[in-house]
N, C-alpha and C. Protein backbone atom coordinates (compact mmCIF):
# COMPACT_ATOMS: atom_id res chain seq x y z
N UNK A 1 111.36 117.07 90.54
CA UNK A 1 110.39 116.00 90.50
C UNK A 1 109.88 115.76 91.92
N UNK A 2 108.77 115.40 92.06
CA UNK A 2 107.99 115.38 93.52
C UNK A 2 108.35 113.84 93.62
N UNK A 3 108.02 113.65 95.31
CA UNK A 3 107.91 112.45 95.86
C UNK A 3 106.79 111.32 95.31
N UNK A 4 106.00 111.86 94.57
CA UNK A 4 104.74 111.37 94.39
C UNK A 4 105.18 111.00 92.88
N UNK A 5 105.28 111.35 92.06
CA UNK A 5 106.13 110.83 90.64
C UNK A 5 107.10 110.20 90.89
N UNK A 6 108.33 110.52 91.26
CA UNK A 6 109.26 109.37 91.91
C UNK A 6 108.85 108.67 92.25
N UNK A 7 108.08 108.06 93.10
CA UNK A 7 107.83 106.61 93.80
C UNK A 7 106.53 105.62 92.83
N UNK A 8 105.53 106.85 92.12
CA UNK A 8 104.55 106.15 90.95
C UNK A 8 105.81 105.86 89.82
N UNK A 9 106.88 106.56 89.12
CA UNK A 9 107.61 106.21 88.19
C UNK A 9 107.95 104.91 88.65
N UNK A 10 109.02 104.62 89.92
CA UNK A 10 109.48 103.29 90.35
C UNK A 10 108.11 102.62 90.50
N UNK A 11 107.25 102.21 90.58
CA UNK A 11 106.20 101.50 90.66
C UNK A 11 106.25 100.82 89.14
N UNK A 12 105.43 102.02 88.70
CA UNK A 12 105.62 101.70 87.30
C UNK A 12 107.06 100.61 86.47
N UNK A 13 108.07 101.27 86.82
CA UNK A 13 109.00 100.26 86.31
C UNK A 13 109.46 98.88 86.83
N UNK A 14 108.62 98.85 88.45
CA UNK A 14 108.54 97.28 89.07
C UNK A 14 107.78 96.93 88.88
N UNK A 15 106.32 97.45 87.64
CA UNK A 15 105.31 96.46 87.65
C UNK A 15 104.47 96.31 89.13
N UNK A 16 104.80 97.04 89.99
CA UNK A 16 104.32 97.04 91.02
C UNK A 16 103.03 98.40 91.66
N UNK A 17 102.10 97.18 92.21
CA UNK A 17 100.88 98.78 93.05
C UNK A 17 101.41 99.22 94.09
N UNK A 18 100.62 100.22 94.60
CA UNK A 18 100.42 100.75 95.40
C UNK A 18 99.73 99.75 96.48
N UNK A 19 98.95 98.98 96.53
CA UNK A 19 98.38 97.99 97.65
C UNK A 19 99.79 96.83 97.81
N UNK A 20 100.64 97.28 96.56
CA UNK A 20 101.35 95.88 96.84
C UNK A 20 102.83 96.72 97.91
N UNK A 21 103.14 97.84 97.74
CA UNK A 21 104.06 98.63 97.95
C UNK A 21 103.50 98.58 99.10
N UNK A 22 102.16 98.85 99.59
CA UNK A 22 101.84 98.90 101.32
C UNK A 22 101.77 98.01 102.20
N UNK A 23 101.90 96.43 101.38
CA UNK A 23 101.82 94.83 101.94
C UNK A 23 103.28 95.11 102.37
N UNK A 24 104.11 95.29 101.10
CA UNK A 24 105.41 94.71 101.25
C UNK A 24 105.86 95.39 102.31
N UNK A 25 106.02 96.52 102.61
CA UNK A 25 106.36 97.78 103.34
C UNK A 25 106.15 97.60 104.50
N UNK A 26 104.70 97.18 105.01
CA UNK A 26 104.11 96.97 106.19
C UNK A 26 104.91 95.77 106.36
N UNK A 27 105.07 94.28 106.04
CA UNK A 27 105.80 93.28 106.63
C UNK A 27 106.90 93.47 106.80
N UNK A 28 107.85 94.16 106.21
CA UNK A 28 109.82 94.40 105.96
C UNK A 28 109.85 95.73 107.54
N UNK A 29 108.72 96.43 107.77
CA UNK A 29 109.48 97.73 108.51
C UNK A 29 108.40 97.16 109.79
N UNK A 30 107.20 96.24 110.00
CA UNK A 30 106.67 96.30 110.85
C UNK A 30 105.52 97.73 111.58
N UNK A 31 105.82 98.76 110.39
CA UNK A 31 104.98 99.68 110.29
C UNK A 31 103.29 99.29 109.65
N UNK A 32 102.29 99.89 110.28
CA UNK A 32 100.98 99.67 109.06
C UNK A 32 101.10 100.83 108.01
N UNK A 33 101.51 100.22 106.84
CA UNK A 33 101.19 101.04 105.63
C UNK A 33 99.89 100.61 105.23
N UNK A 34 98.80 101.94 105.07
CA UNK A 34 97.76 101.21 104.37
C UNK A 34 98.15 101.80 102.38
N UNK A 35 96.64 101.73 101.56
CA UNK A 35 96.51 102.54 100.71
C UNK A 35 96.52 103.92 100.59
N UNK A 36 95.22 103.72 101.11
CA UNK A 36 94.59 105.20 101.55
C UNK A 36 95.54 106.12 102.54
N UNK A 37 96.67 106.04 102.90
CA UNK A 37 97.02 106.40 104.16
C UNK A 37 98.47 106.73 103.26
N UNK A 38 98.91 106.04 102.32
CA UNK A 38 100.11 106.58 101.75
C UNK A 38 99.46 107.51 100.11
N UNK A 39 98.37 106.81 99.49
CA UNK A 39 97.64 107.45 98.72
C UNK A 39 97.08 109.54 99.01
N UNK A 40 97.00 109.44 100.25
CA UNK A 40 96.77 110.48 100.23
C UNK A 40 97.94 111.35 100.83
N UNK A 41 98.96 110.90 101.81
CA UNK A 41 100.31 111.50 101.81
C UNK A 41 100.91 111.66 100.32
N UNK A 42 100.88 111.11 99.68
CA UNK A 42 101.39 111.48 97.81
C UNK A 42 100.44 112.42 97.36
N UNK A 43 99.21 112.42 97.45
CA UNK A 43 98.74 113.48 97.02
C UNK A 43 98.91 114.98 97.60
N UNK A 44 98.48 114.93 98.53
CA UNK A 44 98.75 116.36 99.78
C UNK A 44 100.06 116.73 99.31
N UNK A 45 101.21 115.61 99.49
CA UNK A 45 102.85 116.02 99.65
C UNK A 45 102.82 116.68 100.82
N UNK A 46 102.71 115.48 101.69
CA UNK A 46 102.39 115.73 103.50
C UNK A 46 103.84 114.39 103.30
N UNK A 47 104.61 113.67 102.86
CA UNK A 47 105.09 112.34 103.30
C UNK A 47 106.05 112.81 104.03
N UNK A 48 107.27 112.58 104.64
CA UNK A 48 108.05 112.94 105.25
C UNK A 48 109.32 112.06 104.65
N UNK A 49 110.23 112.49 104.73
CA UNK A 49 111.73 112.50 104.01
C UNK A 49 111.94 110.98 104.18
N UNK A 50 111.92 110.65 105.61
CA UNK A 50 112.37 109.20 106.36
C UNK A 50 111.13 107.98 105.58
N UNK A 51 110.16 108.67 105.59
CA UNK A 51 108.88 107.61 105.29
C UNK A 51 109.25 107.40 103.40
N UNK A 52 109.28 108.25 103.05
CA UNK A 52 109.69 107.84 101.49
C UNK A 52 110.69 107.41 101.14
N UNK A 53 112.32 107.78 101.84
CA UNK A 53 112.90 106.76 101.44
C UNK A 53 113.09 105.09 101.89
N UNK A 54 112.10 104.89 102.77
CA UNK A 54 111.76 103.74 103.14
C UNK A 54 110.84 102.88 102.48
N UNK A 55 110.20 103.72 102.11
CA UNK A 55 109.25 103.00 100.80
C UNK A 55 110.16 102.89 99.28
N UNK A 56 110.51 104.03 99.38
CA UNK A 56 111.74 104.08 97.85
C UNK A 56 112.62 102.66 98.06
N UNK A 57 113.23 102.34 99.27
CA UNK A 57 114.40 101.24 99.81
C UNK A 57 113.54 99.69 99.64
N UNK A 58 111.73 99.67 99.87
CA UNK A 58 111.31 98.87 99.87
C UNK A 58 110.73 98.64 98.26
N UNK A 59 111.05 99.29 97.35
CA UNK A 59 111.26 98.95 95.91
C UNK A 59 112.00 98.31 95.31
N UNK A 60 113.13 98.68 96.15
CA UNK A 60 114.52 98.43 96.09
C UNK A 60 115.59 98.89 95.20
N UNK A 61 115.20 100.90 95.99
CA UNK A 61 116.05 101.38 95.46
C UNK A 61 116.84 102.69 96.44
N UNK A 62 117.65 103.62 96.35
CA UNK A 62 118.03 104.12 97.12
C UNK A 62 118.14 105.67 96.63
N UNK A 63 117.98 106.40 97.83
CA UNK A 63 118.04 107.96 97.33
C UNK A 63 119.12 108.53 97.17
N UNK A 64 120.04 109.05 96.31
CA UNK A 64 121.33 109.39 96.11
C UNK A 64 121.19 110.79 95.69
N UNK A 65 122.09 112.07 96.04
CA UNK A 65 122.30 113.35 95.79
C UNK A 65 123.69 113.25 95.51
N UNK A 66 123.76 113.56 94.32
CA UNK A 66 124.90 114.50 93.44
C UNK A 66 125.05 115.17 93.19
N UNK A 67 125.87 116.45 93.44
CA UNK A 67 126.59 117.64 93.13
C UNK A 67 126.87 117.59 91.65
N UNK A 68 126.29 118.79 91.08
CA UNK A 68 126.31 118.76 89.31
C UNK A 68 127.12 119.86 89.31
């Protein structure tokens, strides 16, 4: 599953946008998240490992790997 479904799925299940994911994000990390600026890192799949699970954490959720 891509970064870009992962983070639209959690959206989706917080009822939450994308403008609202870049408010919240931008006040909690002091970073500027815009739209357009994480909108098109999800599309490309340009985001970087650190930047998504920081947005994933600002959902309020966490990235976990398990050995199957």
């Amino acid at each position: 599953m891509s970064v870009r479904t992962s983070i639209k799925m959690l959206l989706l299940q917080e009822n939450m946008t994308l403008t609202e994911l870049a408010r919240i994000a931008t006040e909690t990390t002091g970073t500027k998240y815009t739209v357009d600026s994480l909108s098109r890192k999800l599309q490309n799949e340009t985001m970087k490992y650190n930047e998504a699970e920081t947005l994933i954490n600002t959902i309020g959720y966490k990235i976990k790997f398990e050995k199957s």
